[in-house]
C-alpha atoms as a PDB file:
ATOM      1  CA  UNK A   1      66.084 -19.727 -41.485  1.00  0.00           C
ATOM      2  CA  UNK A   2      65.093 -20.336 -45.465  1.00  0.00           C
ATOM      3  CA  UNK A   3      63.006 -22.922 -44.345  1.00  0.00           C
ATOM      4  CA  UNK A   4      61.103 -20.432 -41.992  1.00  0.00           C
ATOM      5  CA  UNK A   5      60.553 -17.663 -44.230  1.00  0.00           C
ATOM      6  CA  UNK A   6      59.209 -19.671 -46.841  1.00  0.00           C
ATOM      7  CA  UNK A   7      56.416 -21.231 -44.380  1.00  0.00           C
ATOM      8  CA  UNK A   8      55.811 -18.009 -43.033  1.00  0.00           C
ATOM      9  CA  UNK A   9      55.907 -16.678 -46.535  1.00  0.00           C
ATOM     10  CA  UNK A  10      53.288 -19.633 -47.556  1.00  0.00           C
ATOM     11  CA  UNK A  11      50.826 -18.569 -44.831  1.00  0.00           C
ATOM     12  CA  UNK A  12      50.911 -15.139 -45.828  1.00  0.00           C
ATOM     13  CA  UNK A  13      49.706 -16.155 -49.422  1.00  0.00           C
ATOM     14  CA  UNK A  14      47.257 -18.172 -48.208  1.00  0.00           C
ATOM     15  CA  UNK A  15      46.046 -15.636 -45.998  1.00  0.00           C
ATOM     16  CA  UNK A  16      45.903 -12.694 -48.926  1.00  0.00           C
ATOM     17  CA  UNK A  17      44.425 -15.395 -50.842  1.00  0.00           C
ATOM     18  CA  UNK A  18      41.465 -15.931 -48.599  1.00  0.00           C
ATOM     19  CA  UNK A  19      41.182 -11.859 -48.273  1.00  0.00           C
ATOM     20  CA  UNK A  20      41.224 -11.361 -52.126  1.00  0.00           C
ATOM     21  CA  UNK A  21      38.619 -13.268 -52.554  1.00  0.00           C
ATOM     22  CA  UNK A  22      36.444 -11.974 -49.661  1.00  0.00           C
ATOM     23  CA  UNK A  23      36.605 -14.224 -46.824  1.00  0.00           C
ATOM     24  CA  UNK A  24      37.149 -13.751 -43.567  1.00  0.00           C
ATOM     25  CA  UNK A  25      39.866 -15.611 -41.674  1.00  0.00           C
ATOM     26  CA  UNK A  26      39.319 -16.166 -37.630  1.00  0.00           C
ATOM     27  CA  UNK A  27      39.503 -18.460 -35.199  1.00  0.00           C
ATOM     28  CA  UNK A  28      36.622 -21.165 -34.193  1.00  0.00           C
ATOM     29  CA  UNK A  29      36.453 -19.803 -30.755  1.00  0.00           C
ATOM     30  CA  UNK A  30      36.789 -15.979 -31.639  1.00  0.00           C
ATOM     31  CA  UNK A  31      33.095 -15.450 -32.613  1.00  0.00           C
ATOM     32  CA  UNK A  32      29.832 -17.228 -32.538  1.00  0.00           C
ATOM     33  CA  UNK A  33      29.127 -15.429 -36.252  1.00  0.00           C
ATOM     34  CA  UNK A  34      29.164 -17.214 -39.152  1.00  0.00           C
ATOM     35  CA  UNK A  35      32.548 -17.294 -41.725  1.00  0.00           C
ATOM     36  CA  UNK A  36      34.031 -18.545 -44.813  1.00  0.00           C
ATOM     37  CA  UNK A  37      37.111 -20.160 -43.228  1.00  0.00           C
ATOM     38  CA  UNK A  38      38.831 -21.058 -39.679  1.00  0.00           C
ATOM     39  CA  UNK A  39      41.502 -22.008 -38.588  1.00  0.00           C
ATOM     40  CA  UNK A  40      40.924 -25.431 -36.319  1.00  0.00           C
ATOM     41  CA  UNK A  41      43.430 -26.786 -33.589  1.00  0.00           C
ATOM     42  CA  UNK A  42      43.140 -30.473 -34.614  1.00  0.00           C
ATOM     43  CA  UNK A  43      42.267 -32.412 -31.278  1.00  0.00           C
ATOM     44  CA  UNK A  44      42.488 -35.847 -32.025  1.00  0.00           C
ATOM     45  CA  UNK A  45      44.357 -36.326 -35.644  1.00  0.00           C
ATOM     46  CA  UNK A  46      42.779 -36.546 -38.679  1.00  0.00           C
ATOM     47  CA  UNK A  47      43.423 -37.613 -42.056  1.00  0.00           C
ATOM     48  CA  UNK A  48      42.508 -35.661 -45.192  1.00  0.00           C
ATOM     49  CA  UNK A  49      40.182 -37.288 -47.811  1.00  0.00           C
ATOM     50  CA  UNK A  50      39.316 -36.471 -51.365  1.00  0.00           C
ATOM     51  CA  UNK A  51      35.688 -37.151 -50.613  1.00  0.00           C
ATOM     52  CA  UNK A  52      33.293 -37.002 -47.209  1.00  0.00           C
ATOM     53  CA  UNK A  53      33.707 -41.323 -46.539  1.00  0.00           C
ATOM     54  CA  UNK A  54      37.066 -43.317 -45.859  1.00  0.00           C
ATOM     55  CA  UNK A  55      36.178 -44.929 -49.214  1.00  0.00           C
ATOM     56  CA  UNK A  56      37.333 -41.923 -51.653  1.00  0.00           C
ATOM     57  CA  UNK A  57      40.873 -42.880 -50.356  1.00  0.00           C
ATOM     58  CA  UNK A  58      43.359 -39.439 -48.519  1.00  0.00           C
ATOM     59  CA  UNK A  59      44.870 -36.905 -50.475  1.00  0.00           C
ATOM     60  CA  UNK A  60      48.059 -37.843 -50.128  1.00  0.00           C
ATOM     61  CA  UNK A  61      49.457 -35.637 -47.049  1.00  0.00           C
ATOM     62  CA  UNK A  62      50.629 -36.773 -43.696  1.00  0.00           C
ATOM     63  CA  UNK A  63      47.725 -37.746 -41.334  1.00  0.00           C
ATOM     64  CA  UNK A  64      47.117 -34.438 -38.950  1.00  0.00           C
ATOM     65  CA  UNK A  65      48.276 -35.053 -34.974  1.00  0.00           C
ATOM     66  CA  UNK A  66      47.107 -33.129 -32.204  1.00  0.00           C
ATOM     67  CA  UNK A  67      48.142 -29.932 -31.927  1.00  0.00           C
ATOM     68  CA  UNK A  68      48.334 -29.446 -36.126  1.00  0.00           C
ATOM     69  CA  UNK A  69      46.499 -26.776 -37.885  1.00  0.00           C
ATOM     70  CA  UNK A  70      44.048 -26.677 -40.682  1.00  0.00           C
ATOM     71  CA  UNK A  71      42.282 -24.204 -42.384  1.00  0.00           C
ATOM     72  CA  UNK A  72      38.580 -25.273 -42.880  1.00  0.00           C
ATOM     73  CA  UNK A  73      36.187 -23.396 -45.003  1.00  0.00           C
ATOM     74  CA  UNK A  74      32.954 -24.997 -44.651  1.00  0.00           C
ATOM     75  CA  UNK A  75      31.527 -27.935 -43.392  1.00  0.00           C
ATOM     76  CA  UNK A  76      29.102 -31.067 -44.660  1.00  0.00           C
ATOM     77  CA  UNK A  77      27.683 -34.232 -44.310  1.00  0.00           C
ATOM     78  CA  UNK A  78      29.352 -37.536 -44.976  1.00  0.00           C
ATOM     79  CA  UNK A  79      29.868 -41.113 -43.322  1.00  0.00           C
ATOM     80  CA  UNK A  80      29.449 -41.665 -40.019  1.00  0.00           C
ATOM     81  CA  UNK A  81      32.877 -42.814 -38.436  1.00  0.00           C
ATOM     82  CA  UNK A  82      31.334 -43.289 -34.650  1.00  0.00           C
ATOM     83  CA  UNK A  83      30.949 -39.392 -33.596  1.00  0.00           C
ATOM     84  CA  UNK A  84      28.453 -38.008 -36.431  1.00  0.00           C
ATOM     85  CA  UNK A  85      28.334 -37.638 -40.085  1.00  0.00           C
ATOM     86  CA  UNK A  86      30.010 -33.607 -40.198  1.00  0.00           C
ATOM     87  CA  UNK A  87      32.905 -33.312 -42.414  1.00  0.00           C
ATOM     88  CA  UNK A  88      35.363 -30.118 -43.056  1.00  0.00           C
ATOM     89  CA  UNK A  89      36.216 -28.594 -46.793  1.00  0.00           C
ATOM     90  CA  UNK A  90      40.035 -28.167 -45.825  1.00  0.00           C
ATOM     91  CA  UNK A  91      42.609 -25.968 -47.838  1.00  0.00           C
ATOM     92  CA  UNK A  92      45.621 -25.732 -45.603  1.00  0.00           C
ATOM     93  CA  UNK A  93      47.643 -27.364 -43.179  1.00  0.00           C
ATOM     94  CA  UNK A  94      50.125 -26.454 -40.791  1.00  0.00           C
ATOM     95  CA  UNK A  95      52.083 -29.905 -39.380  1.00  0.00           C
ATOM     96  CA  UNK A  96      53.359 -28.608 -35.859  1.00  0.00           C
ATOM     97  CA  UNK A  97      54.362 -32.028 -35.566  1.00  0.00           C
ATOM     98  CA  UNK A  98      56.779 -32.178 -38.486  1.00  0.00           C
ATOM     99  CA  UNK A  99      58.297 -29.084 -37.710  1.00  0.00           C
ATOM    100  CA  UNK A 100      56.091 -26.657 -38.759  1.00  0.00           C
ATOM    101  CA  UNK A 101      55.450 -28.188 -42.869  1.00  0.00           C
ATOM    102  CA  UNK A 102      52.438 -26.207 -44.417  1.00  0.00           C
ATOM    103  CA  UNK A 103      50.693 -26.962 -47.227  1.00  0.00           C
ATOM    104  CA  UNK A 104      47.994 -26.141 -49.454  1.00  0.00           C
ATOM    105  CA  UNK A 105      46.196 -29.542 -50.676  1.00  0.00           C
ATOM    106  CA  UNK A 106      42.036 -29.444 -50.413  1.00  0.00           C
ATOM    107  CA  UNK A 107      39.888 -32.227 -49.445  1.00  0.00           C
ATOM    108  CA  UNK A 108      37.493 -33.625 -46.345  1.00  0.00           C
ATOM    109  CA  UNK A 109      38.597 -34.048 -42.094  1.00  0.00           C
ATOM    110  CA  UNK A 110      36.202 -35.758 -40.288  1.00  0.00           C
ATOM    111  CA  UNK A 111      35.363 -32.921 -38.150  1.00  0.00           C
ATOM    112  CA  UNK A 112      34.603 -35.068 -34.743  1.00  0.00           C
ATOM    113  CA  UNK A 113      38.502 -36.034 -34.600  1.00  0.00           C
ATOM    114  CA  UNK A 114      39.171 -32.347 -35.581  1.00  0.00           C
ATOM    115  CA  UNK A 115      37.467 -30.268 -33.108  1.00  0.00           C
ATOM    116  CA  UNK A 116      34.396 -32.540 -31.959  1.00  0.00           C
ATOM    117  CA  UNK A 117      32.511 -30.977 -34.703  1.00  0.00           C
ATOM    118  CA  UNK A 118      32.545 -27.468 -32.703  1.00  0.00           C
ATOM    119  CA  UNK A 119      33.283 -25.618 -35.699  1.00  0.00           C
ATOM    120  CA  UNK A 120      29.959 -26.674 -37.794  1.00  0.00           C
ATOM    121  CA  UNK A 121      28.166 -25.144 -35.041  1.00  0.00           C
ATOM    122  CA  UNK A 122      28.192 -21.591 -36.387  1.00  0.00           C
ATOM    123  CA  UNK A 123      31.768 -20.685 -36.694  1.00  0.00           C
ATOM    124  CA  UNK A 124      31.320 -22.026 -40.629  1.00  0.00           C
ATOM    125  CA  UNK A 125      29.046 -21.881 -42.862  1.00  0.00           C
ATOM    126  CA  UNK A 126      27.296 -25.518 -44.191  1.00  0.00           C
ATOM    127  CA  UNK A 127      28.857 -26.111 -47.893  1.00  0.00           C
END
């Protein structure tokens, strides 16, 4: 139950967080209108990098499964990993696999094993 209310708690301060400071938060499919940060059903699985190329090493955070959350604000060009070059500014994740773990830690997804890149196409803004 403690364990619960402090994820749900965690969400809720990212959330005010994001609406402090003047973003809006939706979902990728909600609305064809650019925002400053979505939440993105993670297709694939996808690691989270401290730069936009495997070579800038992972933050340091389990690798995202299908079915996991993040929270992407904008998107950018990086290295090419086989399905394009986009890449996702992420600030939150929500582990559905590890029952439910959240956290807060920024850095890059490769958006084509996120969400096929959908996303870039106008549900974010380019960084």
């Amino acid at each position: 139950m403690r364990g619960k209310l402090r994820r749900r708690g965690a969400m809720a301060a990212v959330v005010a967080a994001l609406s402090a400071a003047g973003m809006v938060l939706s979902t990728a499919s909600a609305s064809a209108a650019a925002s400053a940060a979505v939440l993105l059903r993670v297709e694939v699985g996808a690691a989270v990098f401290n730069g936009r190329n495997l070579a800038s090493g992972t933050v340091g955070v389990p690798d995202l499964w299908s079915g996991d959350v993040l929270l992407a604000t904008c998107w950018n060009t990086g290295e090419n990993l086989g399905g394009g070059n986009r890449w996702y500014l992420t600030v939150y994740e929500r582990y559905n696999h590890l029952n439910g773990l959240e956290l807060t830690v920024t850095g890059w997804t490769y958006a084509p094993f996120v969400d096929n890149s959908a996303a870039s196409n106008g549900a974010i803004t380019h960084c």
